[in-house]
C-alpha atoms as a PDB file:
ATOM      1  CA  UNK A   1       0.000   0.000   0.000  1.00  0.00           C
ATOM      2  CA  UNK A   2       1.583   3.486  -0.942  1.00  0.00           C
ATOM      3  CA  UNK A   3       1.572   5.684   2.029  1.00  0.00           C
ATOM      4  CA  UNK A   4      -0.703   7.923   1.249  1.00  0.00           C
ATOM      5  CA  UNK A   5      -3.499   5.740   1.090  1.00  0.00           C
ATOM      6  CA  UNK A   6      -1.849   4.070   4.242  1.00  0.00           C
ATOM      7  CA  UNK A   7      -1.858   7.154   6.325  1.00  0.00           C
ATOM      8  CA  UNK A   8      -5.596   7.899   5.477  1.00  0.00           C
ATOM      9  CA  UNK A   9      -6.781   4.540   6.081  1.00  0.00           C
ATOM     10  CA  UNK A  10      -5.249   4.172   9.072  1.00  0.00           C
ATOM     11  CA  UNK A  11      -6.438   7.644  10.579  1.00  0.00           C
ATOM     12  CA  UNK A  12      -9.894   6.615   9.115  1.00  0.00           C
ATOM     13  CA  UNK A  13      -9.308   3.114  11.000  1.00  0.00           C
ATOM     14  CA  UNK A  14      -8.614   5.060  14.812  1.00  0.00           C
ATOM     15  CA  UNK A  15     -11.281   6.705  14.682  1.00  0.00           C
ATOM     16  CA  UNK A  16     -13.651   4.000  13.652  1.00  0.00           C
ATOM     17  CA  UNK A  17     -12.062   2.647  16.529  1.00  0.00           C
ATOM     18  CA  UNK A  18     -12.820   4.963  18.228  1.00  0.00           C
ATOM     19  CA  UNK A  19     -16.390   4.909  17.267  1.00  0.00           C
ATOM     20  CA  UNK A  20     -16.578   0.899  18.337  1.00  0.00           C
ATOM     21  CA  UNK A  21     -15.484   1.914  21.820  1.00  0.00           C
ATOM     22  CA  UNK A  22     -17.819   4.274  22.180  1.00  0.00           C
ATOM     23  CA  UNK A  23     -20.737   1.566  20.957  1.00  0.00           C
ATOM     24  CA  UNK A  24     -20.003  -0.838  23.675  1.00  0.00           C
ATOM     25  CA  UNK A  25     -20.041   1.754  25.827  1.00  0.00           C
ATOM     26  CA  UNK A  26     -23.566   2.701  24.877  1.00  0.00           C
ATOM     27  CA  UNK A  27     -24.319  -0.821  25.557  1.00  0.00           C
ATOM     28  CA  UNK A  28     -23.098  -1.358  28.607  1.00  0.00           C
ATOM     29  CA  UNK A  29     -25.373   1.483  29.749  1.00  0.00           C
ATOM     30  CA  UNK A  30     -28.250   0.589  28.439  1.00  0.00           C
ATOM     31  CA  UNK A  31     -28.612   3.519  26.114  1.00  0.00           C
ATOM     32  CA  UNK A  32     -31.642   3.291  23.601  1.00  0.00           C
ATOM     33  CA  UNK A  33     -31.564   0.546  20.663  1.00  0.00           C
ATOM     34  CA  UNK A  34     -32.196   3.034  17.588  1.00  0.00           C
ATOM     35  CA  UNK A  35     -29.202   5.189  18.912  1.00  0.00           C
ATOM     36  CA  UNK A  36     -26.943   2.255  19.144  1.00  0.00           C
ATOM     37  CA  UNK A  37     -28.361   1.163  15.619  1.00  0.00           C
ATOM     38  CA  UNK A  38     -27.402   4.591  14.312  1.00  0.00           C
ATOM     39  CA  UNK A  39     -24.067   4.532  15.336  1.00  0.00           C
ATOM     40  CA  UNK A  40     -23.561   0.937  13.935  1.00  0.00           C
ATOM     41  CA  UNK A  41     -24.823   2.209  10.454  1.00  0.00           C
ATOM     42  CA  UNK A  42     -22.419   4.788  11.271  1.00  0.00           C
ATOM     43  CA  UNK A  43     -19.057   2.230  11.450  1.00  0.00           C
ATOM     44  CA  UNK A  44     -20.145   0.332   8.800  1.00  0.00           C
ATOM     45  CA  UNK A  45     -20.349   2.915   6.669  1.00  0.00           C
ATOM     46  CA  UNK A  46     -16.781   4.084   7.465  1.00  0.00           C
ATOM     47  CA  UNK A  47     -15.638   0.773   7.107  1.00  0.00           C
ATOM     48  CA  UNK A  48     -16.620   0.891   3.275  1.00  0.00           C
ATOM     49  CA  UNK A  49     -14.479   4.025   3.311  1.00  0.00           C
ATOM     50  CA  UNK A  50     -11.523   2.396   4.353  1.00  0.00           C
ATOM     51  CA  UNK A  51     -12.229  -0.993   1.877  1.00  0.00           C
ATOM     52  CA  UNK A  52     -13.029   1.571  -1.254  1.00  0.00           C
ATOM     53  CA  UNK A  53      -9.666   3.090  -0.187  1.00  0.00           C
ATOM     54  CA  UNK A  54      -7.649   0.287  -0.146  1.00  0.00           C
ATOM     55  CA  UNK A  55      -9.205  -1.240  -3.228  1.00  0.00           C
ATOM     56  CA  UNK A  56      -8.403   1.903  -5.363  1.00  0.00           C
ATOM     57  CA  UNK A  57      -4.940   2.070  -4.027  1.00  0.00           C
ATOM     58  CA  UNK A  58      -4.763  -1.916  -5.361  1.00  0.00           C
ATOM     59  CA  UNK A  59      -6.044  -1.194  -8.587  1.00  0.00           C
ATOM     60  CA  UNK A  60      -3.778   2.156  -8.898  1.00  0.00           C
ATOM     61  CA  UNK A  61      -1.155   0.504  -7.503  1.00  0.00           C
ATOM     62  CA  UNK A  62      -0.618  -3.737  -7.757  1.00  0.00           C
ATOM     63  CA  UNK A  63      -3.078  -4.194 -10.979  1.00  0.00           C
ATOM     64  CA  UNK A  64      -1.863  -1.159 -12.540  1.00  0.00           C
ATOM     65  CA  UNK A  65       1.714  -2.592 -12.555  1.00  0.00           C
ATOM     66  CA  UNK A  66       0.421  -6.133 -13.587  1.00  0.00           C
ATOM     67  CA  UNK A  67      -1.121  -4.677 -16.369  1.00  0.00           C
ATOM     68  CA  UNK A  68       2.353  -2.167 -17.130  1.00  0.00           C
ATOM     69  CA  UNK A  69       4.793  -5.778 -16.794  1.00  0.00           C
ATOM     70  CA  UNK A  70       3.012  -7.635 -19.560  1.00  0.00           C
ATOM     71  CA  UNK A  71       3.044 -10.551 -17.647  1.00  0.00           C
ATOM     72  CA  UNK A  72      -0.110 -12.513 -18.709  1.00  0.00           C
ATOM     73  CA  UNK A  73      -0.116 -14.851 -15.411  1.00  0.00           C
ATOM     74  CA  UNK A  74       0.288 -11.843 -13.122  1.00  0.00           C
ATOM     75  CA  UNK A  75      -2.401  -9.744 -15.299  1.00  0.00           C
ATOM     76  CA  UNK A  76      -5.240 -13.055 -14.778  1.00  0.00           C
ATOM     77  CA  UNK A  77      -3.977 -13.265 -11.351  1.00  0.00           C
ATOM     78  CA  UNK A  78      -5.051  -9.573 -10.372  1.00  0.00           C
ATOM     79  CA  UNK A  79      -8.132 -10.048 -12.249  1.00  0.00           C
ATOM     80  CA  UNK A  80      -9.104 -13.123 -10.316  1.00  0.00           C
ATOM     81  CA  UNK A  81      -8.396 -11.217  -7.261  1.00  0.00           C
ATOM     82  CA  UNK A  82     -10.552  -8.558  -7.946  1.00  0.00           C
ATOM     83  CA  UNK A  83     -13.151 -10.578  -9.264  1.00  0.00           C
ATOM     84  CA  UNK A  84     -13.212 -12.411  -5.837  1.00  0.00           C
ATOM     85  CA  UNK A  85     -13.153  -9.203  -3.909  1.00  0.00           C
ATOM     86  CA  UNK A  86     -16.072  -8.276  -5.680  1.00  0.00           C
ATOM     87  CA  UNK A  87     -17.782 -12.003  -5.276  1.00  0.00           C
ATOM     88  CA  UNK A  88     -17.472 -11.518  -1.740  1.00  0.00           C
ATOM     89  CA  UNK A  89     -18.923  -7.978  -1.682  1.00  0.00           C
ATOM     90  CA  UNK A  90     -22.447  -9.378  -3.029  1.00  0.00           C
ATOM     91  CA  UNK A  91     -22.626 -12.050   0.077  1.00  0.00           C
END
């Protein structure tokens, strides 16, 4: 991962932890359901952040070169990977 896209993800990352403490925090005291739901929504939605970050940092990065070296095996090999990324998105 270029670091960049390392620094942001891993800012975006503390503070999502951040956001996960503060969760089990809200249940431990009982707070109300639809605020705790919110706040999940919340993470999860950062989370995506984070994964469309890393996955355009890939694909500018480690498929880019595959497709720049010419080399057919490592070219079917990023596409596999992506296609499996993707596979595992629709679950």
């Amino acid at each position: 991962m270029r670091q960049p896209a390392k620094d942001s993800c891993l800012k975006r990352l503390g503070r999502i932890e951040g956001q996960v403490r503060g969760i089990s925090r809200m249940v431990t005291e009982d707070r109300y359901c639809i605020d705790i739901l919110t706040q999940l929504s919340a993470v999860r939605a950062a989370l995506r952040r984070v994964e469309e970050e890393v996955l355009r940092d890939h694909v500018a990065h480690c498929v880019e070169h595959a497709i720049t070296s010419g080399d057919a095996n490592e070219q079917r090999q990023k596409v596999a990977e992506l296609m499996e990324v993707f596979a595992r998105a629709e679950r």
